[in-house]
Each structure stands twice: as C-alpha cells, then as structure tokens.
C-alpha atoms as a PDB file:
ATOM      1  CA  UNK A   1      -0.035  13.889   7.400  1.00  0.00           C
ATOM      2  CA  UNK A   2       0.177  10.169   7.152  1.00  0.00           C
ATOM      3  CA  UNK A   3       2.269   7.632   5.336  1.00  0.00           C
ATOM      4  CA  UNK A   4       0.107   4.729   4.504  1.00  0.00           C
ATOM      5  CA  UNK A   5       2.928   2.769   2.969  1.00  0.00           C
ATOM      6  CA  UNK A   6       6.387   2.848   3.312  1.00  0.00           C
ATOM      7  CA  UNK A   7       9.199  -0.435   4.103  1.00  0.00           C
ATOM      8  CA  UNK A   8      11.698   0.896   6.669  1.00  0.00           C
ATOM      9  CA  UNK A   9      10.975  -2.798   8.036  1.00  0.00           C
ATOM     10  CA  UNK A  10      14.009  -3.366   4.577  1.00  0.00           C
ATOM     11  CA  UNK A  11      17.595  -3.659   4.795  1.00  0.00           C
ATOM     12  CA  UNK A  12      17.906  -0.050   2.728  1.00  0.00           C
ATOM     13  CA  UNK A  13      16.908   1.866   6.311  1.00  0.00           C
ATOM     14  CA  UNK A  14      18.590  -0.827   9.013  1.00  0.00           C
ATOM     15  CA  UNK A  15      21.677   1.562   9.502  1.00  0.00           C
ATOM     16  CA  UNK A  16      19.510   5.414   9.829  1.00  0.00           C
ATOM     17  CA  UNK A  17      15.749   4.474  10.392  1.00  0.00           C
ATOM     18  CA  UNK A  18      15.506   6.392  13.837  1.00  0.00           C
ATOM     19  CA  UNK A  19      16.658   9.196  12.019  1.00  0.00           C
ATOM     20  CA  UNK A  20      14.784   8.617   9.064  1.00  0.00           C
ATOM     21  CA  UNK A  21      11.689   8.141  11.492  1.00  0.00           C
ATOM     22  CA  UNK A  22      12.617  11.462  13.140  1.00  0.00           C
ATOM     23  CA  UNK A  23      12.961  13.306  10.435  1.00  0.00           C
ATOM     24  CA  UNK A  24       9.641  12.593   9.351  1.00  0.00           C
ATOM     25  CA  UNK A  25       8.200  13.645  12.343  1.00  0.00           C
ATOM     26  CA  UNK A  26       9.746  17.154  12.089  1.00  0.00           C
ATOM     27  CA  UNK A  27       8.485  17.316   8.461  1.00  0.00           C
ATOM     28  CA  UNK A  28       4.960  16.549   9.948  1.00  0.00           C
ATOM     29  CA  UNK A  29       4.260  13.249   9.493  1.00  0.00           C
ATOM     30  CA  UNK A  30       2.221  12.043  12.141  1.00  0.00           C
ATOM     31  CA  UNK A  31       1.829   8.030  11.943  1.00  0.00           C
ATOM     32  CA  UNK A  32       4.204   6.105   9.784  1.00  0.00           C
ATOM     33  CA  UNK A  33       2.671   2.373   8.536  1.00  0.00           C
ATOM     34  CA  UNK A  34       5.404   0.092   7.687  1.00  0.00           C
ATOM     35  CA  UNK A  35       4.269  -2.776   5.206  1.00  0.00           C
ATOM     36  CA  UNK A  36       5.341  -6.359   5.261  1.00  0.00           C
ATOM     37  CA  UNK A  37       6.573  -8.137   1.772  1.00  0.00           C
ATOM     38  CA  UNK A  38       6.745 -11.693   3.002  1.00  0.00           C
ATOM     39  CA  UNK A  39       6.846 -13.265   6.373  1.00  0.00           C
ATOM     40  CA  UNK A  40      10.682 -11.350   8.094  1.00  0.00           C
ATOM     41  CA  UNK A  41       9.762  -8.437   6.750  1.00  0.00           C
ATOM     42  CA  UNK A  42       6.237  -8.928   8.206  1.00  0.00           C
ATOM     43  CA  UNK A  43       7.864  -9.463  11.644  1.00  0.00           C
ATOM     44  CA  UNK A  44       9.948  -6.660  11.572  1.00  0.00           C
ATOM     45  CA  UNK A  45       7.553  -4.109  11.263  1.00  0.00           C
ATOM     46  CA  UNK A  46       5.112  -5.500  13.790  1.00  0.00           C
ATOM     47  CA  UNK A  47       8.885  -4.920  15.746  1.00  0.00           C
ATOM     48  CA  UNK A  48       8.922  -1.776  14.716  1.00  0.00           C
ATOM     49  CA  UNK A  49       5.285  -0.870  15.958  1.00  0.00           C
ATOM     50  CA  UNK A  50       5.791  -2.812  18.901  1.00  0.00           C
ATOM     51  CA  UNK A  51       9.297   0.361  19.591  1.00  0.00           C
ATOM     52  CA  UNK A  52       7.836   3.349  18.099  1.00  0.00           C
ATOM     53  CA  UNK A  53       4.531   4.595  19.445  1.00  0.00           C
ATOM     54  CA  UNK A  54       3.867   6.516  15.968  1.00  0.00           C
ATOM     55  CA  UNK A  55       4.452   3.648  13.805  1.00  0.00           C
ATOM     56  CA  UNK A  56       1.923   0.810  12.704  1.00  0.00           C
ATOM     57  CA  UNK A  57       2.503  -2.445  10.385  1.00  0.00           C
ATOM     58  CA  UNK A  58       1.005  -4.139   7.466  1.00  0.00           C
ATOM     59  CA  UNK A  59       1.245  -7.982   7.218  1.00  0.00           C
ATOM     60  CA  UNK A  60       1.486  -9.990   4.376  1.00  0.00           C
ATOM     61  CA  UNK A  61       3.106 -12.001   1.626  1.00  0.00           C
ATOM     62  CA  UNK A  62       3.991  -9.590  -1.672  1.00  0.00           C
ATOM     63  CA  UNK A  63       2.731 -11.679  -5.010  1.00  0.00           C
ATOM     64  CA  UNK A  64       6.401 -11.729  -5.837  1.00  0.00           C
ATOM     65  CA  UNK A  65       7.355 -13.773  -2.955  1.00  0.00           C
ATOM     66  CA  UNK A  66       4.172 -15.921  -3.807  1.00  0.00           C
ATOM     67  CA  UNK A  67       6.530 -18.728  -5.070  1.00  0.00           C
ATOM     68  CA  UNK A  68       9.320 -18.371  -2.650  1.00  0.00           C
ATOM     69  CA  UNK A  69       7.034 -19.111   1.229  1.00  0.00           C
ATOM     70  CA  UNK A  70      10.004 -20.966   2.838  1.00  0.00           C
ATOM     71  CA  UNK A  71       7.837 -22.482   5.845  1.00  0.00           C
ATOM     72  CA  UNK A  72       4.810 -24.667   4.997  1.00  0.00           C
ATOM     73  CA  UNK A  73       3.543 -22.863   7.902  1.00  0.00           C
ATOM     74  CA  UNK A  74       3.507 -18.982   6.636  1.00  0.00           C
ATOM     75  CA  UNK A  75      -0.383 -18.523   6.943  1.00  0.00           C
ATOM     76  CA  UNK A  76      -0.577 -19.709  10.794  1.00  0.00           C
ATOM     77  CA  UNK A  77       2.507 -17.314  11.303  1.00  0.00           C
ATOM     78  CA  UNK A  78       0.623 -14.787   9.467  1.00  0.00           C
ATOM     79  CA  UNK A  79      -2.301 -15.215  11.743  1.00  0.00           C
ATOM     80  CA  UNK A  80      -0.182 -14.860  14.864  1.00  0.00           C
ATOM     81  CA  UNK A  81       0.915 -11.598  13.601  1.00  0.00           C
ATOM     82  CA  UNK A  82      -2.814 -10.312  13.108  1.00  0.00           C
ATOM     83  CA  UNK A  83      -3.663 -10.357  17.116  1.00  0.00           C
ATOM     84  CA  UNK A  84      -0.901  -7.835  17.498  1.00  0.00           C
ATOM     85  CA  UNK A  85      -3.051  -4.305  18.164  1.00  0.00           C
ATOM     86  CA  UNK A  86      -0.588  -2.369  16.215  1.00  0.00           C
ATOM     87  CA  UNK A  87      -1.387  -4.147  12.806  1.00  0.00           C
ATOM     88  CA  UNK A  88      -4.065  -2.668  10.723  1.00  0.00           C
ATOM     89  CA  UNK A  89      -4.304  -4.429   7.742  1.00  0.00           C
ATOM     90  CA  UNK A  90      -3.365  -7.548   5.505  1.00  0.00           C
ATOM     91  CA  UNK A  91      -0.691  -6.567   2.681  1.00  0.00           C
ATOM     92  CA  UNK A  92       0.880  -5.836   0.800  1.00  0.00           C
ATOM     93  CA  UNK A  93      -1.127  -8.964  -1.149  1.00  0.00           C
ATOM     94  CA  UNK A  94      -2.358  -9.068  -4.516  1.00  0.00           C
ATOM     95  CA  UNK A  95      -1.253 -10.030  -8.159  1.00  0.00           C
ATOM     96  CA  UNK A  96       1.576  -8.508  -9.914  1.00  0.00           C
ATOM     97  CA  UNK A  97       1.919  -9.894 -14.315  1.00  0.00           C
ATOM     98  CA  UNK A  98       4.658  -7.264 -15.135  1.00  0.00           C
ATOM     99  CA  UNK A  99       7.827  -8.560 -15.866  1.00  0.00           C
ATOM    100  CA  UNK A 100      10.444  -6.952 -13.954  1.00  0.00           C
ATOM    101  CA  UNK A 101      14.228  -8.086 -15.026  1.00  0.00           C
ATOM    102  CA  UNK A 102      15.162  -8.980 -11.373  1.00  0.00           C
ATOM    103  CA  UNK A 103      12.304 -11.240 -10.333  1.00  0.00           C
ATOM    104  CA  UNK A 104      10.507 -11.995 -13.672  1.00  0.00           C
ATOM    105  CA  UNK A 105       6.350 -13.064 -13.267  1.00  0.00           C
ATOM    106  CA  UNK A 106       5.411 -15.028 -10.501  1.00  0.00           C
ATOM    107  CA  UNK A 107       3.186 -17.952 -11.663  1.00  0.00           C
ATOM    108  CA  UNK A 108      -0.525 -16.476 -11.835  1.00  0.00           C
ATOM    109  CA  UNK A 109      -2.371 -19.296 -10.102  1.00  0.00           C
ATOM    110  CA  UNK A 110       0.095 -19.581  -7.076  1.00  0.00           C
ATOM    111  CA  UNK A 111      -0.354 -15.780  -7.138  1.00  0.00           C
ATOM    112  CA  UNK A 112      -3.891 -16.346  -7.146  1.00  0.00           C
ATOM    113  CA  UNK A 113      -3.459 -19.495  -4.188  1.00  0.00           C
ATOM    114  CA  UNK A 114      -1.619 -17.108  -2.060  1.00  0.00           C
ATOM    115  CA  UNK A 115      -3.872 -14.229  -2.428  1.00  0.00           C
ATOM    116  CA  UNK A 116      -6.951 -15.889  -1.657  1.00  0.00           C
ATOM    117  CA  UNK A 117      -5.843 -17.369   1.359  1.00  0.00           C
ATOM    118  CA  UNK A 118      -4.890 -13.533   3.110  1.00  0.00           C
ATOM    119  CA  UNK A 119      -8.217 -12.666   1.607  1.00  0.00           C
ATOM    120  CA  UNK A 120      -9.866 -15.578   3.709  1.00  0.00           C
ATOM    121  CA  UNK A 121      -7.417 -14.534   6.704  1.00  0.00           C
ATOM    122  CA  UNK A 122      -8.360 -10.925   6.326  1.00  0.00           C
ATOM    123  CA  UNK A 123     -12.187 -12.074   6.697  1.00  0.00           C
ATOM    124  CA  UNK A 124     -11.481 -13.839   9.750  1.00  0.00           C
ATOM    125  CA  UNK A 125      -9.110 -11.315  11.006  1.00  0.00           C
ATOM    126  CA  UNK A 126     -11.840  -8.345  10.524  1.00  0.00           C
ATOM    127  CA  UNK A 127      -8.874  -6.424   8.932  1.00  0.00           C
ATOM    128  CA  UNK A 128      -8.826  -4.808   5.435  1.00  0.00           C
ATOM    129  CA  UNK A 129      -6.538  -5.398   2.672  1.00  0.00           C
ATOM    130  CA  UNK A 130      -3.607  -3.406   1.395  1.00  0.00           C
ATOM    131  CA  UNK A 131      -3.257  -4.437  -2.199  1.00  0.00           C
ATOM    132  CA  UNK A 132      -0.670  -4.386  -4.901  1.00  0.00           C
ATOM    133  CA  UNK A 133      -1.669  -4.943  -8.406  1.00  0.00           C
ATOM    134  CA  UNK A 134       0.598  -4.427 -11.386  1.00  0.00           C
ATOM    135  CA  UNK A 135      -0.531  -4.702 -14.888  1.00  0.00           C
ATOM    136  CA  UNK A 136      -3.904  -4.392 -16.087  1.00  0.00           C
ATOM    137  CA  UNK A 137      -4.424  -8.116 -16.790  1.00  0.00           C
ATOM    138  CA  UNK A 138      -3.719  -8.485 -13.571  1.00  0.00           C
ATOM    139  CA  UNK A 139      -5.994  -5.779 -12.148  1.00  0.00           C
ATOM    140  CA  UNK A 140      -9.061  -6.869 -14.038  1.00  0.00           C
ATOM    141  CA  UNK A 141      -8.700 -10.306 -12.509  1.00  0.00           C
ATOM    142  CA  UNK A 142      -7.883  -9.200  -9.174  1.00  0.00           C
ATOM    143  CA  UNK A 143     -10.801  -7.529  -9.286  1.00  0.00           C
ATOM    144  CA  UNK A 144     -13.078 -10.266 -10.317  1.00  0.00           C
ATOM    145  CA  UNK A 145     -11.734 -12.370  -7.580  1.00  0.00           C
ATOM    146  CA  UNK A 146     -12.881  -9.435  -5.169  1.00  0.00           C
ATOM    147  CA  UNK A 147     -16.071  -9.274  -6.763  1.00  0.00           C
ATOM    148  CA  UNK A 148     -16.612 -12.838  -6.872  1.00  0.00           C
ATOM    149  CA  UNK A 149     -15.915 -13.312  -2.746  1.00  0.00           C
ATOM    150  CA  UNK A 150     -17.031  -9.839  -1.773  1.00  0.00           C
ATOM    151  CA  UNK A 151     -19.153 -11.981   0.931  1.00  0.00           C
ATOM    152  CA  UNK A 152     -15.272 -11.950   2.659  1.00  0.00           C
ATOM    153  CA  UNK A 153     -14.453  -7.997   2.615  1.00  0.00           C
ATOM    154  CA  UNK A 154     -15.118  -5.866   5.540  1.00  0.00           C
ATOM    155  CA  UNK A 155     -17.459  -3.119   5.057  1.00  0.00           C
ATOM    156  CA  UNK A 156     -14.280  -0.510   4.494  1.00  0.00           C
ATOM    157  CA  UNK A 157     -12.459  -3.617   2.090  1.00  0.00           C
ATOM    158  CA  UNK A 158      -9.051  -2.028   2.250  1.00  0.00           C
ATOM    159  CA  UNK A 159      -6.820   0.095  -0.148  1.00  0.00           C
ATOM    160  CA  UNK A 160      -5.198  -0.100  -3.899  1.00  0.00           C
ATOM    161  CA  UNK A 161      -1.850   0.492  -3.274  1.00  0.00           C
ATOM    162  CA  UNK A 162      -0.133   2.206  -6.032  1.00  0.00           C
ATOM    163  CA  UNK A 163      -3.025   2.521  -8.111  1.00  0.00           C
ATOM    164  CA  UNK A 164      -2.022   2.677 -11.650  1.00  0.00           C
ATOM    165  CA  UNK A 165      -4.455   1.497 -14.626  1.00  0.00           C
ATOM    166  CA  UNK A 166      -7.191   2.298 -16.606  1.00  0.00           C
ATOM    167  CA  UNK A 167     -10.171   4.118 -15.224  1.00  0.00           C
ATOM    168  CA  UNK A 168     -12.785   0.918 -15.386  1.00  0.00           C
ATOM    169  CA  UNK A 169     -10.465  -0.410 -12.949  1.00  0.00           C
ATOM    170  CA  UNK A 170     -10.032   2.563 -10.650  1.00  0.00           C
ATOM    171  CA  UNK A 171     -14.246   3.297 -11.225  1.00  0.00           C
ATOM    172  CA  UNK A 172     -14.383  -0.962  -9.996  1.00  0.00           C
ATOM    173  CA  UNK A 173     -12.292  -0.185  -7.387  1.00  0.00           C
ATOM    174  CA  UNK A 174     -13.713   2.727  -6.107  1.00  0.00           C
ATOM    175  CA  UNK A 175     -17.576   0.583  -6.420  1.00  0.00           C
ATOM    176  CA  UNK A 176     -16.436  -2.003  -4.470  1.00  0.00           C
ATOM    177  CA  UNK A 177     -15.567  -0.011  -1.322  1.00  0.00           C
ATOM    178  CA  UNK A 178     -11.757   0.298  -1.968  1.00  0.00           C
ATOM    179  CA  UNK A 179      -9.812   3.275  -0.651  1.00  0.00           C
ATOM    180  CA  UNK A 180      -6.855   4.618  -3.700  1.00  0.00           C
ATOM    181  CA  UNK A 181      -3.286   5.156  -2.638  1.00  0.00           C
ATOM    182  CA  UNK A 182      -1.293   7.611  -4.753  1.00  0.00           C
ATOM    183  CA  UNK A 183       2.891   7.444  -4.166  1.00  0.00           C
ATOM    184  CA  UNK A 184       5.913   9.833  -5.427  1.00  0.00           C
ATOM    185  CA  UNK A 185       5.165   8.731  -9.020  1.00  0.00           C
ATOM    186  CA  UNK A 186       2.317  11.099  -9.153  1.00  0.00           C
ATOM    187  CA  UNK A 187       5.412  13.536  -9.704  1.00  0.00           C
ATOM    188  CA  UNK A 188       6.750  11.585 -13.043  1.00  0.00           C
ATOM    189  CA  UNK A 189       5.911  12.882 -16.398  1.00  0.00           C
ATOM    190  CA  UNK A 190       4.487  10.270 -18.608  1.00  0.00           C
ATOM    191  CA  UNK A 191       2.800   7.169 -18.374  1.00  0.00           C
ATOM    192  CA  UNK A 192       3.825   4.582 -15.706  1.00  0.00           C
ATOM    193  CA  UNK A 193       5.777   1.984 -17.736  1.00  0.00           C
ATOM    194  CA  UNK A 194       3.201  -0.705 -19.369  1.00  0.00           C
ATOM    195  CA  UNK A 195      -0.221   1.292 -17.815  1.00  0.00           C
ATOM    196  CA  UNK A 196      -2.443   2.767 -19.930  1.00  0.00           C
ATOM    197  CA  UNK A 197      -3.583   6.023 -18.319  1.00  0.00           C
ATOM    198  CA  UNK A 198      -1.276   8.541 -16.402  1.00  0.00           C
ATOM    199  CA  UNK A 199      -1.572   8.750 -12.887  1.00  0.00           C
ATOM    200  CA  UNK A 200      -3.022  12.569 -12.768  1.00  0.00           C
ATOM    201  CA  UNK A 201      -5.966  11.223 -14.862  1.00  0.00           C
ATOM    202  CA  UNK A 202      -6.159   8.928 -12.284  1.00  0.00           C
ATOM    203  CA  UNK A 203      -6.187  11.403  -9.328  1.00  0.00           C
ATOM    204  CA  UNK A 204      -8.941  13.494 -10.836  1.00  0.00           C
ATOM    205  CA  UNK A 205     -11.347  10.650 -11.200  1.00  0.00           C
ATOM    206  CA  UNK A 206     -10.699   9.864  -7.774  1.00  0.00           C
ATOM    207  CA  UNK A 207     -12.848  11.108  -4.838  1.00  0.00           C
ATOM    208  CA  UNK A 208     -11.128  13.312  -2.297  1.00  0.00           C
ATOM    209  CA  UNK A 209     -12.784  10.957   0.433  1.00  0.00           C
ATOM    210  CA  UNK A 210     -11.475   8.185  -1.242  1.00  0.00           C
ATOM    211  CA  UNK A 211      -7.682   9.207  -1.639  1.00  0.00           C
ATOM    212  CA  UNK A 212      -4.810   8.025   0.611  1.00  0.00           C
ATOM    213  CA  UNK A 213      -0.910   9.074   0.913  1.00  0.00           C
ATOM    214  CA  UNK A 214       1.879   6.774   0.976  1.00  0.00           C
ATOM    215  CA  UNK A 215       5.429   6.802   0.189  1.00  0.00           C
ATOM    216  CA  UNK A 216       6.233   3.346  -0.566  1.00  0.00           C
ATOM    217  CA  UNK A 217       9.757   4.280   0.612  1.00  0.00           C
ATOM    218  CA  UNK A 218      12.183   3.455  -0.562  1.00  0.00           C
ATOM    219  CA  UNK A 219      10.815   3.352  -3.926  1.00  0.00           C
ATOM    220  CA  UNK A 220       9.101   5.844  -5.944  1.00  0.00           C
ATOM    221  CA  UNK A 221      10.866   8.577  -4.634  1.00  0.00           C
ATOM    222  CA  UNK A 222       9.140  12.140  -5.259  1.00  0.00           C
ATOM    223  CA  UNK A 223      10.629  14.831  -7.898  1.00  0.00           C
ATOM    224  CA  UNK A 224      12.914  16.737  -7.659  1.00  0.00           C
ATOM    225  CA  UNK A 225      14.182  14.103  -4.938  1.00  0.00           C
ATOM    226  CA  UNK A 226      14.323  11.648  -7.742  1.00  0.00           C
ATOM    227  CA  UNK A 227      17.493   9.337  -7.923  1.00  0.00           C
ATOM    228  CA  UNK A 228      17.219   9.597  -4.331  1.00  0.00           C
ATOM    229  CA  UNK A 229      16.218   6.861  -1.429  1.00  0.00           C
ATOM    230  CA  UNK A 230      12.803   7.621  -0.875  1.00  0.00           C
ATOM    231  CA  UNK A 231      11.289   8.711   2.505  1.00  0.00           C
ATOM    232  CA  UNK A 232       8.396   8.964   4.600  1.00  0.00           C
ATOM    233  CA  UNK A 233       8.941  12.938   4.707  1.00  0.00           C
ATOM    234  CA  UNK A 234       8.409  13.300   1.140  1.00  0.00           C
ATOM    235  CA  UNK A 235       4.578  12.476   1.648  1.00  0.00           C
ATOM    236  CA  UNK A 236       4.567  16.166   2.298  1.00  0.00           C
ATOM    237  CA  UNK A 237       5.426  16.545  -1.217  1.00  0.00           C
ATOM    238  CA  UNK A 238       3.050  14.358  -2.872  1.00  0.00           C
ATOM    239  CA  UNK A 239       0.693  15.639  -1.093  1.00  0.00           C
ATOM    240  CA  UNK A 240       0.857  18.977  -2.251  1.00  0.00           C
ATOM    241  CA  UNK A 241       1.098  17.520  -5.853  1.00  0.00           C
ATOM    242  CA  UNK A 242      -2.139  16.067  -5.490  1.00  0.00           C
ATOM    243  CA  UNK A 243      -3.761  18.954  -3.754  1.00  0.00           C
ATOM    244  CA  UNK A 244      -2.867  21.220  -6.831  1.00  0.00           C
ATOM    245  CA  UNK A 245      -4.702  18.347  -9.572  1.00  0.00           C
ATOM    246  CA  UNK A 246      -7.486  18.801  -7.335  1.00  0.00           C
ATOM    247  CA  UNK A 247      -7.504  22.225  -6.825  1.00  0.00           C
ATOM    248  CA  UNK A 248      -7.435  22.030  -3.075  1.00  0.00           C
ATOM    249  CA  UNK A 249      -5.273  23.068  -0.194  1.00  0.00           C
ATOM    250  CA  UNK A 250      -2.765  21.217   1.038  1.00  0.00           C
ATOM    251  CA  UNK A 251      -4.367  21.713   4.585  1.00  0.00           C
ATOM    252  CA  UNK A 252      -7.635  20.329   3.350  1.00  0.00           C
ATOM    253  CA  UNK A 253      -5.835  17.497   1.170  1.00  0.00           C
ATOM    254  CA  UNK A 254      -3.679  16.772   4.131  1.00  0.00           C
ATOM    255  CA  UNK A 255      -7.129  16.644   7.058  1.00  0.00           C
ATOM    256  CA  UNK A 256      -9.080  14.576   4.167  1.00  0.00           C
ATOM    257  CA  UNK A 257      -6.769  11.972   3.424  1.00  0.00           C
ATOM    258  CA  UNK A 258      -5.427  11.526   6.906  1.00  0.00           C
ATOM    259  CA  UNK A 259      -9.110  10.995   8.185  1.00  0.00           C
ATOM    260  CA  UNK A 260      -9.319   8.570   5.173  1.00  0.00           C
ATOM    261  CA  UNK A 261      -7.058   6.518   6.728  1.00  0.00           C
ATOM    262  CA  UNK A 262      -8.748   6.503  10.623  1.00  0.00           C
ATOM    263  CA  UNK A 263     -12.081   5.228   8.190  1.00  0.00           C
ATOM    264  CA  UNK A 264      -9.921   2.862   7.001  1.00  0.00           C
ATOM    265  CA  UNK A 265      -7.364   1.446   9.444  1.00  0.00           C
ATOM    266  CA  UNK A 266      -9.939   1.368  12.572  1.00  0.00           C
ATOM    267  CA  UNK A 267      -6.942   0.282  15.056  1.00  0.00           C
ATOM    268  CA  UNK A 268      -4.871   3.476  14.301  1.00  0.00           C
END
C-alpha cells in the first residue's frame, strides 16, 4: 500500500523518521509521499526523496501559511523545486475558512492570491494538485475557482486531500477529474467538527477508482491508535476500514487505490 500524504518532512519525526520510515516498510507500505506546508518544509521533503529511494515529495504553500511567505521570492523557489524528478505534485494548496484556536482564518483573498498562483505553476509544471480544503464555504469556492480555470488542470487534475463535506462537493469533485483522499478520521465516530456529512457517507459515494490512502501523519491518527503520533504504517488500517464500507477486500482496496495513485502521480 501507499501513503499519499504524510509530513515526516516536520519537526514531530526529526529525532526517529528512519525508523518510522522502516517500520512502515515492514508493515507494507511501499512508497511513502511526504507533503510540503510552506517553502522549508517543501525543501525538506524533496531532501528526503532525494535519501530514500521509496519516498516522494509534495511542494507547496499550506493556505495557513498563505499570509506568512517570508521571501518575496517563494513562487520562483517553488518552481526550482518542481524540476526535481522525485516531486509529483503541487500541495498541499488550497483554502482553509475554519477557525482553528492556534492559527485563526487566513485572509480569504490572499488565500485565494496564493492558490491561484500554484494553480498557474502546476499548469506550467504539468503536475497535479494536492489540495486541502476546510469548511464548506471554502470548498464551494475552491471549487468554482477550479471550474472557472479548468483550461489550467492536467487531464488527471490532482487529489482532495482530506475530503470532508457535503456530497455536491465530493459529486463536483469527483466531475471535475479529482482523485479523493480518505485519512485515519475515517475511524472517528461522528461528524468531522463543522462538516456536514460523515466521512463513511462520503466513502460510499466515492468510486473505488477514484479513492486514495494517506495518513496525513502526524495528524489524524487511526483508532484504536488514537491519542497517538500518527504514522505512515497505520495506512494499513484505514485501509481496511474503508475496504469493509465498501464491501471489498483489503487486497483489492489495497491494488485499486495504489494503482490510483500511479494514474495520478505519473513520476512515481
């Protein structure tokens, strides 16, 4: 199996991740794709590629770090990390309106500045996008921005990380190309805080062809690991949770959505 999305490019895995990255790999993880938040983190994981032949980055600038770009020159940086073979997508970018205590909302239209412009790098890059999108106010006008400069996705656009939200928005997602990414929350009872429709609804309106693993470690970490730091082992584990809403097996779920990431991520 495959972790689509996972940070041991942060400080919570600079003291273990060789271990952490072994002890995937006896699990059965295969390929491990480490996601940039903003421009060091970015860096790092193209480092991290460039050490580990099973590992692959993600570069971007997070919507929460829209604000906070130190160097006037982050997109040309950006760009320099693109020609690296080991990166396979643009992310994690998008728009994030929920209010989290440590970091608070992000002003929408620099969100919306800093978006477009890795959407226009993306297009020039031939990569897809790895998007996070929080809230459904923000969804709905994420995706109108997609739909309204769809002449700048690639023919495979990219992936909603995370997906939470209401089924329009999964059903636009899905019609505009996009690939879904379900994490360890698919293990939580109840609704995702501030989303409308629980994530197993979610899962069975989304096409097996369409689905795609990640961790997000060291977030979101998979019951009855819960509490826990989050790793790229417990993909396993949401994978088997998602097999069972579909009424799969795991060794289907786990060939499907790992060949829905080679569709995806042509460079893997």
């Amino acid at each position: 199996m495959i972790d689509a999305h996972c940070h041991l490019n942060f400080h919570k895995f600079e003291h273990d991740y060789e271990r952490v990255i072994k002890a995937a790999k006896a699990a059965g993880i295969k390929k491990i794709i480490n996601v940039g938040t903003q421009i060091s983190s970015s860096k790092w994981a193209v480092e991290l590629a460039d050490k580990y032949e099973d590992l692959y980055a993600i570069v971007g600038v997070h919507p929460h770090h829209a604000d906070k770009i130190s160097s006037k020159n982050w997109l040309s940086e950006l760009k320099k990390l693109t020609k690296h073979p080991k990166v396979v997508a643009i992310g994690e970018c998008g728009l994030d309106y929920f209010d989290y205590k440590s970091n608070g909302i992000v002003n929408p239209d620099v969100q919306k500045e800093v978006f477009l412009q890795q959407l226009e790098l993306a297009n020039e890059a031939k990569l897809p996008l790895q998007i996070h999108s929080r809230n459904e106010l923000a969804r709905i006008e994420l995706l109108e921005i997609l739909k309204s400069h769809k002449n700048l996705l690639q023919s495979k656009p990219g992936m909603f990380h995370c997906m939470a939200g209401s089924k329009e928005s999964l059903k636009s997602a899905l019609e505009l190309g996009f690939y879904i990414g379900f994490d360890g929350n698919i293990t939580y009872n109840g609704l995702p805080p501030g989303e409308p429709v629980g994530l197993k609804e979610l899962v069975k309106h989304t096409p097996l062809d369409r689905i795609i693993i990640e961790t997000d470690s060291p977030y979101l970490t998979p019951l009855p690991h819960r509490g826990q730091r989050n790793e790229p082992k417990y993909a396993i584990i949401i994978g088997e949770v998602i097999a069972k809403i579909k009424g799969v097996s795991f060794a289907k779920l786990a060939e499907q959505t790992d060949q829905n990431v080679y569709n995806l991520f042509l460079s893997l």
